[in-house]
C-alpha atoms as a PDB file:
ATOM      1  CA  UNK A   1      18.911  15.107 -23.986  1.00  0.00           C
ATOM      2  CA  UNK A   2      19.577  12.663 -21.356  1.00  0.00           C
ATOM      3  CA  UNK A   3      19.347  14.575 -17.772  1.00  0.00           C
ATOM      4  CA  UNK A   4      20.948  12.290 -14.404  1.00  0.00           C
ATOM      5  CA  UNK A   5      21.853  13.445 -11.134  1.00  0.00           C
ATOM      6  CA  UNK A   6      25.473  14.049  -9.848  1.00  0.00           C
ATOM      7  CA  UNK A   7      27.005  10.998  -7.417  1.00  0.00           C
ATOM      8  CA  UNK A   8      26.209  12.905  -4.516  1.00  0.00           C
ATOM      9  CA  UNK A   9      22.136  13.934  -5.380  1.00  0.00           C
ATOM     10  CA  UNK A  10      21.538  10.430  -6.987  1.00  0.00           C
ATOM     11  CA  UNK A  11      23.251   8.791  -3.293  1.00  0.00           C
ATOM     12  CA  UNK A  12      21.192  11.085  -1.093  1.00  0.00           C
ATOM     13  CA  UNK A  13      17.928  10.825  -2.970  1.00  0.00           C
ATOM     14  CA  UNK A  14      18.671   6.408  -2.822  1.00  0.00           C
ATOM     15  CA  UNK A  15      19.194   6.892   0.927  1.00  0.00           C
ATOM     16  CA  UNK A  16      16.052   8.690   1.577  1.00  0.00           C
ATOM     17  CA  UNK A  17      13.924   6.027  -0.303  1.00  0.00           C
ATOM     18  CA  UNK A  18      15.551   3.519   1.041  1.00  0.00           C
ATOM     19  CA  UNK A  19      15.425   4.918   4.802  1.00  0.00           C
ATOM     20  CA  UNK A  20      11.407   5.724   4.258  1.00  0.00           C
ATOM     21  CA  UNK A  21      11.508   1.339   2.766  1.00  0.00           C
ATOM     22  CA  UNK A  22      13.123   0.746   5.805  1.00  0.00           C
ATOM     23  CA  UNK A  23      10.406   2.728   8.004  1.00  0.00           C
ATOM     24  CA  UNK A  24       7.538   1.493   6.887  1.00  0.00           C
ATOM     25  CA  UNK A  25       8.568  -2.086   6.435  1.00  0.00           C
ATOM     26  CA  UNK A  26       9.196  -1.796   9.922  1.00  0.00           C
ATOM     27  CA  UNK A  27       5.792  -0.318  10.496  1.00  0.00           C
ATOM     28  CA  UNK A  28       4.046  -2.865   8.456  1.00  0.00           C
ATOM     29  CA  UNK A  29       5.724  -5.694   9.743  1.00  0.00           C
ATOM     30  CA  UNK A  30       4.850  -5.187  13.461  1.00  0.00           C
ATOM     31  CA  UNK A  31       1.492  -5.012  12.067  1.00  0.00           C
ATOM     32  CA  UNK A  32       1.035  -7.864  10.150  1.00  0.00           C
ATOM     33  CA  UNK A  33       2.476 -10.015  12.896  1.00  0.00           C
ATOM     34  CA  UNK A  34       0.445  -8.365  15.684  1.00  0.00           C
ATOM     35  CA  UNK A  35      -2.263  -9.721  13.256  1.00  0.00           C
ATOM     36  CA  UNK A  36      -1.299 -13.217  13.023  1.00  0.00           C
ATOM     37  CA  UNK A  37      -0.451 -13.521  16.652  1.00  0.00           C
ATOM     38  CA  UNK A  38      -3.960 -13.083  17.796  1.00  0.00           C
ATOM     39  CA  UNK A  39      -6.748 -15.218  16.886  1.00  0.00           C
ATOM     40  CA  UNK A  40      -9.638 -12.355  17.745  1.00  0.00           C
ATOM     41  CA  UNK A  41      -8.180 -10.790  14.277  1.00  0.00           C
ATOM     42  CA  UNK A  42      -8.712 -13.833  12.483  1.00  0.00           C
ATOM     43  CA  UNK A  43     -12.721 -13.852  11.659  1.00  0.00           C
ATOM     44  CA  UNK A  44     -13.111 -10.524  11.418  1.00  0.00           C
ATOM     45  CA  UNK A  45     -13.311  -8.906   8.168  1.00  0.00           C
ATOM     46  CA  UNK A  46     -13.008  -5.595   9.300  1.00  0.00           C
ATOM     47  CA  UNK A  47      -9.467  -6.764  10.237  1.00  0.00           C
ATOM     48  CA  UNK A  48      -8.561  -9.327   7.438  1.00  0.00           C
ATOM     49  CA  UNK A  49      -9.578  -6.486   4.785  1.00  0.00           C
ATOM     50  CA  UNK A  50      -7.240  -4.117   6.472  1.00  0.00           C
ATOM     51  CA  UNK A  51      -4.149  -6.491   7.181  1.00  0.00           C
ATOM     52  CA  UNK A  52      -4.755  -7.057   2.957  1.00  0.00           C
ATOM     53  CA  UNK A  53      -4.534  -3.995   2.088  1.00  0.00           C
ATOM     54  CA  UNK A  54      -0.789  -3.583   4.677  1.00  0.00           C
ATOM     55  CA  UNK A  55       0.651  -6.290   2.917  1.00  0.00           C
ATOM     56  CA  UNK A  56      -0.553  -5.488  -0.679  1.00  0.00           C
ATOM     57  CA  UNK A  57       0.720  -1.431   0.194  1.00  0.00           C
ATOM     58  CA  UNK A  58       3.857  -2.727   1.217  1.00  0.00           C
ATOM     59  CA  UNK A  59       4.471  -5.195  -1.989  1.00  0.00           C
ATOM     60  CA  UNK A  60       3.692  -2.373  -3.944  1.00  0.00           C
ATOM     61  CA  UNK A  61       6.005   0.068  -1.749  1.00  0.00           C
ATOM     62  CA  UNK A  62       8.800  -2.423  -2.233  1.00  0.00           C
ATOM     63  CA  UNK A  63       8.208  -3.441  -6.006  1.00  0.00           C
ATOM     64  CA  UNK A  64       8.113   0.637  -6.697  1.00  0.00           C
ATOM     65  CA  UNK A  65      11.605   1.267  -4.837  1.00  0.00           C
ATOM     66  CA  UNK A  66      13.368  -1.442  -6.130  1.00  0.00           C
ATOM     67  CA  UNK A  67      12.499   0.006  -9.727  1.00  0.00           C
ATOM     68  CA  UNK A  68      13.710   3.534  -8.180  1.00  0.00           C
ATOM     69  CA  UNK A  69      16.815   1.857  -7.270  1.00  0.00           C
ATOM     70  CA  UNK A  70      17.701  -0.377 -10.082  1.00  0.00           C
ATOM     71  CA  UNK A  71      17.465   2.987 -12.118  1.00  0.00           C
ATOM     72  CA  UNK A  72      20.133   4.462 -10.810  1.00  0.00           C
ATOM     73  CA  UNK A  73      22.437   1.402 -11.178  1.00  0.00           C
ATOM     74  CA  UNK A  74      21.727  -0.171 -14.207  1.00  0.00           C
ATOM     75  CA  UNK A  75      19.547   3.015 -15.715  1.00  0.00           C
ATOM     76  CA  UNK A  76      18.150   0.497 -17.993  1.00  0.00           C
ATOM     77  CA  UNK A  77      17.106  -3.549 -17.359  1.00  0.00           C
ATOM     78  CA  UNK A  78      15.655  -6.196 -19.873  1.00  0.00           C
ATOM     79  CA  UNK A  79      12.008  -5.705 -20.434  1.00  0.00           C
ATOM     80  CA  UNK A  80      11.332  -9.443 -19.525  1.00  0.00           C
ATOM     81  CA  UNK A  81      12.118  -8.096 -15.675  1.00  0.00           C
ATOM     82  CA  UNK A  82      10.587  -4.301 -16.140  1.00  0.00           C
ATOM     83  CA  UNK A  83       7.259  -6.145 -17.401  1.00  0.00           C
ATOM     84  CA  UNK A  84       7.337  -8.408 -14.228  1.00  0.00           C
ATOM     85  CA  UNK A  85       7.806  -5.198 -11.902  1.00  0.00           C
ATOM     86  CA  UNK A  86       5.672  -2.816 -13.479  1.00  0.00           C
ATOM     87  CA  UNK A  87       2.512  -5.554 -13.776  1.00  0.00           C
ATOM     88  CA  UNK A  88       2.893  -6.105 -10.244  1.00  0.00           C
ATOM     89  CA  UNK A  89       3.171  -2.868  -9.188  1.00  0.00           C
ATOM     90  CA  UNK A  90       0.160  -1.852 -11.324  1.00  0.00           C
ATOM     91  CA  UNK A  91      -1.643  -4.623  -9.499  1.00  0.00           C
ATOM     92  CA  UNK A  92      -0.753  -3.376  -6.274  1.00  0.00           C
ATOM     93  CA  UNK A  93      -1.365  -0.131  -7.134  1.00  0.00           C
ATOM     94  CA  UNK A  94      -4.784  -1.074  -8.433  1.00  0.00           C
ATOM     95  CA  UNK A  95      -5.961  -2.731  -5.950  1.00  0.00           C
ATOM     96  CA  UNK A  96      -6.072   0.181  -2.948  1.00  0.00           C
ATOM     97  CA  UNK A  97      -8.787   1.759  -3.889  1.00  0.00           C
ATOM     98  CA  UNK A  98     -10.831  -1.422  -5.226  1.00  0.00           C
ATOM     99  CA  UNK A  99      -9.765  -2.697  -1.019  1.00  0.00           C
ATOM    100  CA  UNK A 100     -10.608   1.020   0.138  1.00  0.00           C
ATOM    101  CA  UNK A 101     -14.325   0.757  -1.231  1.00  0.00           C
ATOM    102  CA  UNK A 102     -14.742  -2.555   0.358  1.00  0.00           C
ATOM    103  CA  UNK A 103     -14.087  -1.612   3.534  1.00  0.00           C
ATOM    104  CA  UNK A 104     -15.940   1.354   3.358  1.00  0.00           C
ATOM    105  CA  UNK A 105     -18.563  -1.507   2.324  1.00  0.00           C
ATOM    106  CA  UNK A 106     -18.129  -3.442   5.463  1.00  0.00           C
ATOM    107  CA  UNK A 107     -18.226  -0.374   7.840  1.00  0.00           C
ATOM    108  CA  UNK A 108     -21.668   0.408   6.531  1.00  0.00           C
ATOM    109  CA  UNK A 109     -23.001  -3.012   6.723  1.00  0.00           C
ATOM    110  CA  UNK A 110     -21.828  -2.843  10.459  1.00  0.00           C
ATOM    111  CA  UNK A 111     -23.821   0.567  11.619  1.00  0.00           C
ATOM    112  CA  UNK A 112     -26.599   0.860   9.076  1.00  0.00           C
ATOM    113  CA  UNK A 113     -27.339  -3.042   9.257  1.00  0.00           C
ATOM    114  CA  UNK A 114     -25.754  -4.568  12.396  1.00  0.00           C
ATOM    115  CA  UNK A 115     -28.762  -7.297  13.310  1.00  0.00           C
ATOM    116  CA  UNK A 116     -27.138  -9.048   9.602  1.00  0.00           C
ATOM    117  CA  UNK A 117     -23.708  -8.088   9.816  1.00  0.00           C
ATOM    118  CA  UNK A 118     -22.338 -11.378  11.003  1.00  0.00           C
ATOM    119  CA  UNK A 119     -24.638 -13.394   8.782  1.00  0.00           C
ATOM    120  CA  UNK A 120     -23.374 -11.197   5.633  1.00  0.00           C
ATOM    121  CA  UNK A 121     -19.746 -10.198   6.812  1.00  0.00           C
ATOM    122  CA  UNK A 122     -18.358 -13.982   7.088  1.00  0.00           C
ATOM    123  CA  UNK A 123     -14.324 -14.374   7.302  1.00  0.00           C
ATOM    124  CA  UNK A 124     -15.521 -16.965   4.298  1.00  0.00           C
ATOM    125  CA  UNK A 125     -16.972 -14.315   2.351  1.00  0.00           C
ATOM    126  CA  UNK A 126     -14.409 -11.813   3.239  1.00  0.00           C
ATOM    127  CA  UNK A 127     -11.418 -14.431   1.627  1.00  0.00           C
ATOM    128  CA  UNK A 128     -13.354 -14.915  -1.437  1.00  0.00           C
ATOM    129  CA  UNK A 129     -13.830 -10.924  -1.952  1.00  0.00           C
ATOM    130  CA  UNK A 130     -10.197 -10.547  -1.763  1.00  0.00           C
ATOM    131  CA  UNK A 131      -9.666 -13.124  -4.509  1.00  0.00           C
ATOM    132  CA  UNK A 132     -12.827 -11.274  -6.480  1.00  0.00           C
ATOM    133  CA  UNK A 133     -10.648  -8.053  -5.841  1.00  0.00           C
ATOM    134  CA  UNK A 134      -7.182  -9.230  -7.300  1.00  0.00           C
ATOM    135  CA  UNK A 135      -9.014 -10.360 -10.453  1.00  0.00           C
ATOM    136  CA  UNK A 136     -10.630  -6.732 -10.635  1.00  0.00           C
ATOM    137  CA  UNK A 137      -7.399  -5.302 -10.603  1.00  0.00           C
ATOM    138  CA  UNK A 138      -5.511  -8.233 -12.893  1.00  0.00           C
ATOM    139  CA  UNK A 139      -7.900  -8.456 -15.495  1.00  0.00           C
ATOM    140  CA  UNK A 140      -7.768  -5.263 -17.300  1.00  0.00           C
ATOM    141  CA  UNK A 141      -4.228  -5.221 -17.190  1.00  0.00           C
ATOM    142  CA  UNK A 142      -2.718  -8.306 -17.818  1.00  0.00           C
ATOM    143  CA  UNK A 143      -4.228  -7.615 -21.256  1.00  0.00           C
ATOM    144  CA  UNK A 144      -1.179  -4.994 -21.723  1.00  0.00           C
ATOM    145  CA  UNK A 145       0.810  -8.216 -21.576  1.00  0.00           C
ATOM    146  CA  UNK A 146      -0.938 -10.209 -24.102  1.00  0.00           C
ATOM    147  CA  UNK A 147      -1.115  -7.610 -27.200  1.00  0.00           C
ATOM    148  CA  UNK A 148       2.284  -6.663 -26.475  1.00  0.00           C
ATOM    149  CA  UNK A 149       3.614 -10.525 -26.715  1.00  0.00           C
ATOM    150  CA  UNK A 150       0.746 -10.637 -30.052  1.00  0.00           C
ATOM    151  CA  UNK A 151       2.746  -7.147 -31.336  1.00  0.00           C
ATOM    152  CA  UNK A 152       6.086  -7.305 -30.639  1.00  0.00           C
ATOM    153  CA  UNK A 153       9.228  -9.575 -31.661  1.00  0.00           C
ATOM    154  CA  UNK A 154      10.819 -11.917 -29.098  1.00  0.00           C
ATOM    155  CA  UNK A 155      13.642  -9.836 -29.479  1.00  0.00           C
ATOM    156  CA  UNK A 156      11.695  -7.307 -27.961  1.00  0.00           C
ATOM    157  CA  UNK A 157      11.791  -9.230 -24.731  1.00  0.00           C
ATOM    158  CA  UNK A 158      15.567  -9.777 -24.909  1.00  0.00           C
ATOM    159  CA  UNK A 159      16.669  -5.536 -25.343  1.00  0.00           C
ATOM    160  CA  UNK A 160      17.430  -3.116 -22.670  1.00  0.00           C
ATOM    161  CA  UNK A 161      15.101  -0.414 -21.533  1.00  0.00           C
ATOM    162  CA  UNK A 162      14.470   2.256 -18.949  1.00  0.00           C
ATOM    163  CA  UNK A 163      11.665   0.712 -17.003  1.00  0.00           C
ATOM    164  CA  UNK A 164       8.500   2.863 -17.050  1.00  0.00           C
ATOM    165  CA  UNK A 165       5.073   1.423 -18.374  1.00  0.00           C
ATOM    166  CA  UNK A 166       5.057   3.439 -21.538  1.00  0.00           C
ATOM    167  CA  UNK A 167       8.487   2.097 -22.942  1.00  0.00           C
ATOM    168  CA  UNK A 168       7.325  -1.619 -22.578  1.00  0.00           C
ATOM    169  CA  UNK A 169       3.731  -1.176 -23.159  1.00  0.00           C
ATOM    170  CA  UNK A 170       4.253   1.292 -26.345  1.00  0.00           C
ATOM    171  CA  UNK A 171       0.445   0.566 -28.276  1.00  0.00           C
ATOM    172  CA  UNK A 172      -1.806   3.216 -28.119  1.00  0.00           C
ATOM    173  CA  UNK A 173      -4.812   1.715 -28.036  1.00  0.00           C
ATOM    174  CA  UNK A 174      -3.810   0.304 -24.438  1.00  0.00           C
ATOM    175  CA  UNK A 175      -2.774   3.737 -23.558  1.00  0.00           C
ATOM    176  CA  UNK A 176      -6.859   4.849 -24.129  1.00  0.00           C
ATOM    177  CA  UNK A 177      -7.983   1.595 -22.456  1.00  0.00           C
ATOM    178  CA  UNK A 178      -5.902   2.470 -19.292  1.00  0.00           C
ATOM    179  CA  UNK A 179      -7.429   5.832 -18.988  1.00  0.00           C
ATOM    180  CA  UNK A 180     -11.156   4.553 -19.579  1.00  0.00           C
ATOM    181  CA  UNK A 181     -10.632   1.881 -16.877  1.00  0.00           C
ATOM    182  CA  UNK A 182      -8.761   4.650 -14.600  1.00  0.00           C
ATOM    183  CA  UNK A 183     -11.956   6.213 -14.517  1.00  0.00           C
ATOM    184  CA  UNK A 184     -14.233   3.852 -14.174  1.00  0.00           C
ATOM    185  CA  UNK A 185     -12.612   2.216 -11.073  1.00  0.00           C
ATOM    186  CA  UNK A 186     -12.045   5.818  -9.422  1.00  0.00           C
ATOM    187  CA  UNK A 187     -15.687   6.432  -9.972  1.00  0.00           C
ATOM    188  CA  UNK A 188     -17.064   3.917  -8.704  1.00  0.00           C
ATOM    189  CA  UNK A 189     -14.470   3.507  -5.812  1.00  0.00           C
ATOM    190  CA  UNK A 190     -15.181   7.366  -5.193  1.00  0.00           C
ATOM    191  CA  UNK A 191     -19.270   6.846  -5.000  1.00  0.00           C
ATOM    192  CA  UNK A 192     -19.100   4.335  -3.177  1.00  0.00           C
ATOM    193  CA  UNK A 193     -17.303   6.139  -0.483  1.00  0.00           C
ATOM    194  CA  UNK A 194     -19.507   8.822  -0.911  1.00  0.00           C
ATOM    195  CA  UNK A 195     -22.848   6.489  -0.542  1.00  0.00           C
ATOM    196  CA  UNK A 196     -21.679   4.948   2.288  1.00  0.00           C
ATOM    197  CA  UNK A 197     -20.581   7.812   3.993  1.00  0.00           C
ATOM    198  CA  UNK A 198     -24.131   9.701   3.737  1.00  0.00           C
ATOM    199  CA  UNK A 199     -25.784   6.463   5.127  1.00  0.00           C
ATOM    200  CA  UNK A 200     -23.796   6.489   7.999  1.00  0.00           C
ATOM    201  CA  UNK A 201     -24.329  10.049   8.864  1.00  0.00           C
ATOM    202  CA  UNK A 202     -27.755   9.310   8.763  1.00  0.00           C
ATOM    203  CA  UNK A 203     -27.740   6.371  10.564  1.00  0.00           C
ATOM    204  CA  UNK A 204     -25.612   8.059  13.329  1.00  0.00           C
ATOM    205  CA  UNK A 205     -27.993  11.293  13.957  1.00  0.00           C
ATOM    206  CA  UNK A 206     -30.952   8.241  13.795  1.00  0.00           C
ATOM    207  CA  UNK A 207     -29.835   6.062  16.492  1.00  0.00           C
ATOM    208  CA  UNK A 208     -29.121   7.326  19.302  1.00  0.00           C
ATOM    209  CA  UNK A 209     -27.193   4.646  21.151  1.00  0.00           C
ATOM    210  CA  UNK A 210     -25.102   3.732  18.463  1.00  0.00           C
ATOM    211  CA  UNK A 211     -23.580   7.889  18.088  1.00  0.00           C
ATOM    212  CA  UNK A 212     -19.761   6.934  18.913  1.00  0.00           C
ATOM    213  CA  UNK A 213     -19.886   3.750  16.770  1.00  0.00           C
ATOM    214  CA  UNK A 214     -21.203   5.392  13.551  1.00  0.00           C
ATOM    215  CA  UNK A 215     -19.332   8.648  14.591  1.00  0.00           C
ATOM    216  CA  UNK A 216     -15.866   6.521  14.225  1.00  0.00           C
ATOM    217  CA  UNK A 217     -16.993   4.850  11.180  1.00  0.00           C
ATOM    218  CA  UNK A 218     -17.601   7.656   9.062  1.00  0.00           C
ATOM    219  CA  UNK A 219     -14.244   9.370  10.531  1.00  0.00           C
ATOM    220  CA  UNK A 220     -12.716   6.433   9.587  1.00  0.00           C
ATOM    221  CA  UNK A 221     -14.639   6.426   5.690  1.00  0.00           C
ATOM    222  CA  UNK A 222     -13.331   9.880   5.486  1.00  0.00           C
ATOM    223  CA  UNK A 223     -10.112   8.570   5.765  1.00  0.00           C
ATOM    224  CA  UNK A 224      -9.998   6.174   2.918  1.00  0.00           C
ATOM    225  CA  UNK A 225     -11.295   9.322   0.947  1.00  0.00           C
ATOM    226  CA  UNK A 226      -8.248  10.917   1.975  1.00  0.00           C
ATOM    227  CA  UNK A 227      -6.408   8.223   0.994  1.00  0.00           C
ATOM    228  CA  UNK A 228      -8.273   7.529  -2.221  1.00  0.00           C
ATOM    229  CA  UNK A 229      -7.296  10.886  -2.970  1.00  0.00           C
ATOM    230  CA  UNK A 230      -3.773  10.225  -2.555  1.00  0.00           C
ATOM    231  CA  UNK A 231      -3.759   6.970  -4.391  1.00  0.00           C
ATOM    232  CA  UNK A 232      -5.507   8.931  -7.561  1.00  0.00           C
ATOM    233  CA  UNK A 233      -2.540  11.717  -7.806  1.00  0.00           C
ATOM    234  CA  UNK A 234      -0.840   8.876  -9.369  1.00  0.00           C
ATOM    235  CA  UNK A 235      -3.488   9.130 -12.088  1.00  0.00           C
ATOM    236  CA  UNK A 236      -3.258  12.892 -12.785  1.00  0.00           C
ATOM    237  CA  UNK A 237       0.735  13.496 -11.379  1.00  0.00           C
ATOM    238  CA  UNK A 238       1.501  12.635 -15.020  1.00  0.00           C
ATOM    239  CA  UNK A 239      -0.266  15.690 -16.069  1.00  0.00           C
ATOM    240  CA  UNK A 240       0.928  17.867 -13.200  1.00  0.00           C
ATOM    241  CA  UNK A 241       4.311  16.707 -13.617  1.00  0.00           C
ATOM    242  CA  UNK A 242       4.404  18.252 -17.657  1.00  0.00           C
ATOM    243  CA  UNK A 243       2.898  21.432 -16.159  1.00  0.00           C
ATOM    244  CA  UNK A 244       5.241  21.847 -13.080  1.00  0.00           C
ATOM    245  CA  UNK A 245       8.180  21.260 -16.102  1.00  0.00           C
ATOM    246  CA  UNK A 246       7.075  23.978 -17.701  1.00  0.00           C
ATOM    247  CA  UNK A 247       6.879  26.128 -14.924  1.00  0.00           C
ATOM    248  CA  UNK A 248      10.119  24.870 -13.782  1.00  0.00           C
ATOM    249  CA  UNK A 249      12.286  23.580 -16.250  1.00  0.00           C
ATOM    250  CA  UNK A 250      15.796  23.434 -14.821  1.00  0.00           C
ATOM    251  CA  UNK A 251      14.128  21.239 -12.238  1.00  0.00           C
ATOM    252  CA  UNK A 252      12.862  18.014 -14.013  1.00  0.00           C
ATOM    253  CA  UNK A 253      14.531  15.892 -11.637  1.00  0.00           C
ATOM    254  CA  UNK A 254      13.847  17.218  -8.300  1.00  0.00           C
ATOM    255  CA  UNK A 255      10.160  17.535 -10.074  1.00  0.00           C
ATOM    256  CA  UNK A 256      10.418  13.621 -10.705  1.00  0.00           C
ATOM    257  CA  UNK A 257      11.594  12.851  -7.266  1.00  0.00           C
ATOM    258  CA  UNK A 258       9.147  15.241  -5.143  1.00  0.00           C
ATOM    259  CA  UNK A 259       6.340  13.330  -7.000  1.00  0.00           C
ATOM    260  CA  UNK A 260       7.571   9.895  -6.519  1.00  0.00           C
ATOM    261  CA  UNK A 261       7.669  10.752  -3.037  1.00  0.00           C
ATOM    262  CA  UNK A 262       4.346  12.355  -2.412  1.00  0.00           C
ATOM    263  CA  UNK A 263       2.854   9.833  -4.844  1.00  0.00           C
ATOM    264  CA  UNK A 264       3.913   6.552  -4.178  1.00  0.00           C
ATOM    265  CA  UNK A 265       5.518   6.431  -1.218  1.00  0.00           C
ATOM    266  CA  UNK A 266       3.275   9.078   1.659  1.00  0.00           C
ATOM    267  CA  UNK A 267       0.104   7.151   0.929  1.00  0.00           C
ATOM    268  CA  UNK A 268       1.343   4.105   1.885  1.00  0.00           C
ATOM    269  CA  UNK A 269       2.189   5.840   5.789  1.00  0.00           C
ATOM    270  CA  UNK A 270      -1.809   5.453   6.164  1.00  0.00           C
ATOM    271  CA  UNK A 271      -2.706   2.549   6.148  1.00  0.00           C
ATOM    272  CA  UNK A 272      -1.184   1.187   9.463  1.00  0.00           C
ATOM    273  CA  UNK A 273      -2.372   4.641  11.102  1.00  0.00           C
ATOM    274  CA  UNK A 274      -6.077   4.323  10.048  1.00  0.00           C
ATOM    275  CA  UNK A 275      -6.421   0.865  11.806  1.00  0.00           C
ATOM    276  CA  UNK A 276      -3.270   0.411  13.852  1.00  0.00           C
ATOM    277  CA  UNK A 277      -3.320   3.000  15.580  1.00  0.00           C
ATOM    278  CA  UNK A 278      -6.892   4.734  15.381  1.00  0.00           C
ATOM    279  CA  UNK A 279      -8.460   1.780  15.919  1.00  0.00           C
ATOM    280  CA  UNK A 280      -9.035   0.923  19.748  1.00  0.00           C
ATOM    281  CA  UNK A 281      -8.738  -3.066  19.256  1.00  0.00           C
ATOM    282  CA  UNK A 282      -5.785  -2.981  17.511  1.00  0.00           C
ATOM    283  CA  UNK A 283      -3.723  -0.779  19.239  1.00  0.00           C
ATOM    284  CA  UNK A 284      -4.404  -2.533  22.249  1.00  0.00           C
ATOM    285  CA  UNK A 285      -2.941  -5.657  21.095  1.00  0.00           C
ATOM    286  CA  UNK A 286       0.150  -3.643  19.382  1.00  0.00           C
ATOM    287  CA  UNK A 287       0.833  -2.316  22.295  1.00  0.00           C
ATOM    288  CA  UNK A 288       0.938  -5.896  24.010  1.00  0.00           C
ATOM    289  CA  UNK A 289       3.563  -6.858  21.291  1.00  0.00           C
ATOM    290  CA  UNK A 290       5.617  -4.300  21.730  1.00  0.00           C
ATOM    291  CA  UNK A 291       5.444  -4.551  25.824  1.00  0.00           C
ATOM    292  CA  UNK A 292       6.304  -8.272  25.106  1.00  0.00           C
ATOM    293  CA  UNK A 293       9.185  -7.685  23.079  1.00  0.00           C
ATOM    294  CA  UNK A 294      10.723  -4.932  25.522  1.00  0.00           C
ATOM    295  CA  UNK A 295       9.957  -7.782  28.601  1.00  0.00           C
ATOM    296  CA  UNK A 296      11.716 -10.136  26.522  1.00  0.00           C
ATOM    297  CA  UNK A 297      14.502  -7.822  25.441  1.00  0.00           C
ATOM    298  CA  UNK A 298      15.309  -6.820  29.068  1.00  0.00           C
ATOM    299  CA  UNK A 299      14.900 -10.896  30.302  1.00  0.00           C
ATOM    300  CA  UNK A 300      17.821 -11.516  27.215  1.00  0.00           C
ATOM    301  CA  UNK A 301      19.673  -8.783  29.028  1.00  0.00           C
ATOM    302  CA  UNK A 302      19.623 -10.067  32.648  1.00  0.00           C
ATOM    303  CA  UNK A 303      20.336 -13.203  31.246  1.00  0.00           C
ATOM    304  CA  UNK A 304      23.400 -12.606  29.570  1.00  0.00           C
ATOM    305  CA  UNK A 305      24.941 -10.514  32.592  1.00  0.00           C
ATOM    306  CA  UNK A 306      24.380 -13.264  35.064  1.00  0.00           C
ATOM    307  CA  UNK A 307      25.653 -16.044  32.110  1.00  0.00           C
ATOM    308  CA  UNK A 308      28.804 -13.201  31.828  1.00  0.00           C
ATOM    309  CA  UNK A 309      29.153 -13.022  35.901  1.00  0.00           C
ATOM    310  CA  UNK A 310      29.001 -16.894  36.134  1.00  0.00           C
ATOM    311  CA  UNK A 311      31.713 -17.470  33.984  1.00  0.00           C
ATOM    312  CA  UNK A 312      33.914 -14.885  35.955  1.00  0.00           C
ATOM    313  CA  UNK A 313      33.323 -16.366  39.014  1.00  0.00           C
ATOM    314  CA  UNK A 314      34.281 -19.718  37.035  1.00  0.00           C
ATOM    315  CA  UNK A 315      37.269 -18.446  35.743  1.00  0.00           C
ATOM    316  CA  UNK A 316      38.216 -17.230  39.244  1.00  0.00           C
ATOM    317  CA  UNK A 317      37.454 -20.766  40.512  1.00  0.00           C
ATOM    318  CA  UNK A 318      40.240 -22.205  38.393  1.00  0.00           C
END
C-alpha cells in the first residue's frame, strides 16, 4: 500500500532539508573560498585533502536532497536521471571514508615521521591520490551500470520509477557484490584509523617535545572515527530501519525521514568543524574573511549614505 505524507508534513519536512542545504552550503562555501584565497593552503596536503573531502560532502549533500525533493514532486522520475543521481551520490558517498583514511594517513606521516614528511607528503602526490581515490570509489560501482545496460531493455531507460538504488539496479548478484565491497572498504578504512591512531599515541608519550602536536593529531584521528562511524550507519540504517518498522509501524515515514536526517545529512556538519574550526591555521584565516567581508560590508554602507546625502544636497542645489 502506497503510504505519503499530508501537504502540510511533506511542506515542513522539504523546508527543513532544504533550510539544513541552505546551512551548510553556506558553511562549506566560506570554506572552500577561504581556501582558495590563500596561497599557504595551496601545497599543503593536510589542507587540499580536507578542502576535497568539503566539496565532495557537499556534492553529495546536494545530489541526496535534490533526490529528497524531486520525490515529493514528481514521486517518480525516468531512470536515465535516477541512475545519474544515485551513481553520483554513491560516489560521493563512497569516497568519505576512502578521504577519511588518507588523512588519517597524512597525520601519521607528519608526527611519527616528520624529518620525511615533506619529501613524501608533496601537493603533487597529494593531487594524484585524490584521482587514485575517485577511481577506488568509481570502479566497483560503475559496474552496476554496465550489467544493468547488458540486462535490461532500452525501454527500461525510458519508464518512470521511484528513485532508490534497488529499483534501478534490480540484479541480485550486484546486490551481494555491494555488500562484499561495503565491507571491505569499511575494514580497511576502519584499521587504518585504528593503526594510525596507536602509532601516534605512541609517538606522543615518546617524544617529548612534540606532546601538543601528536596530542591534536590523534584528537583529530578520533574524529574521522567518529565520523567514519556516521558515514557507515548508511550501511546498516537499512537494517535498523526494517527493525524500527516493526517496532513502530504506524511510523514508516517519520522512521524514513529521522534516518535520512541523521544519516545523510548530520555527518556532513563535520567536516568544516574538524578543520575549520578546530584547526588553529584555518580558523585564523576564516576569521580574516569574515572580518574582511564585515569591513567591506560597513565601507558599502558609508558609501551609499554619503552617495544618498550628496544627491540631497544636489537636489537642494537645483
Amino acid at each position: 500500500m502506497l503510504v505519503r505524507d499530508t501537504f502540510t508534513t511533506a511542506f515542513v519536512k522539504n523546508l527543513i532539508v532544504v533550510l539544513v542545504w541552505l546551512i551548510l552550503s553556506y558553511i562549506n562555501g566560506t570554506v572552500v573560498v577561504t581556501f582558495f584565497r590563500h596561497q599557504a593552503f595551496y601545497d599543503d596536503p593536510r589542507y587540499i585533502l580536507f578542502i576535497h573531502m568539503v566539496i565532495n560532502d557537499a556534492i553529495q549533500l546536494t545530489v541526496t536532497i535534490t533526490l529528497f525533493v524531486l520525490s515529493y514532486i514528481f514521486y517518480k522520475i525516468n531512470v536515465s536521471f535516477c541512475c545519474f543521481f544515485i551513481l553520483v551520490a554513491v560516489f560521493t558517498t563512497r569516497n568519505t571514508p576512502v578521504n577519511l583514511a588518507s588523512m588519517a594517513i597524512e597525520r601519521y606521516i607528519a608526527i611519527c615521521n616528520p624529518l620525511r614528511h615533506a619529501q613524501i607528503c608533496t601537493a603533487r602526490r597529494t593531487y594524484i591520490l585524490i584521482g587514485l581515490i575517485w577511481f577506488i570509489s568509481v570502479a566497483p560501482d560503475i559496474t552496476d551500470l554496465f550489467v544493468t545496460l547488458a540486462t535490461k531493455s532500452l525501454s527500461f531507460f525510458h519508464q518512470s520509477v521511484f528513485c532508490l538504488r534497488q529499483n534501478v539496479f534490480k540484479d541480485p548478484v550486484l546486490a551481494y557484490k555491494r555488500q562484499a565491497f561495503d565491507a571491505i572498504y569499511f575494514s580497511c578504512v576502519f584499521l587504518t584509523l585504528v593503526y594510525t591512531y596507536l602509532r601516534i599515541l605512541f609517538a606522543a608519550r615518546a617524544l617529548s617535545t612534540e606532546k601538543t602536536s601528536a596530542q591534536r593529531a590523534r584528537n583529530t584521528i578520533l574524529l574521522h572515527g567518529g565520523q567514519l562511524a556516521m558515514c557507515m550507519l548508511s550501511y546498516v540504517s537499512p537494517s535498523v530501519e526494517v527493525v524500527l518498522r516493526l517496532i513502530f509501524p504506524g511510523r514508516i515515514l517519520e522512521i524514513r525521514f529521522a534516518n535520512y536526517l541523521i544519516v545523510y545529512i548530520l555527518p556532513r556538519f563535520l567536516s568544516p568543524i574538524i578543520y575549520g574550526v578546530r584547526d588553529r591555521k584555518f580558523r585564523r584565516y576564516l576569521r580574516r574573511y569574515f572580518l574582511s567581508n564585515r569591513h567591506w560590508a560597513k565601507t558599502q554602507k558609508v558609501a551609499n549614505q554619503d552617495g544618498g546625502d550628496l544627491r540631497d544636497n544636489e537636489d537642494r542645489a537645483f
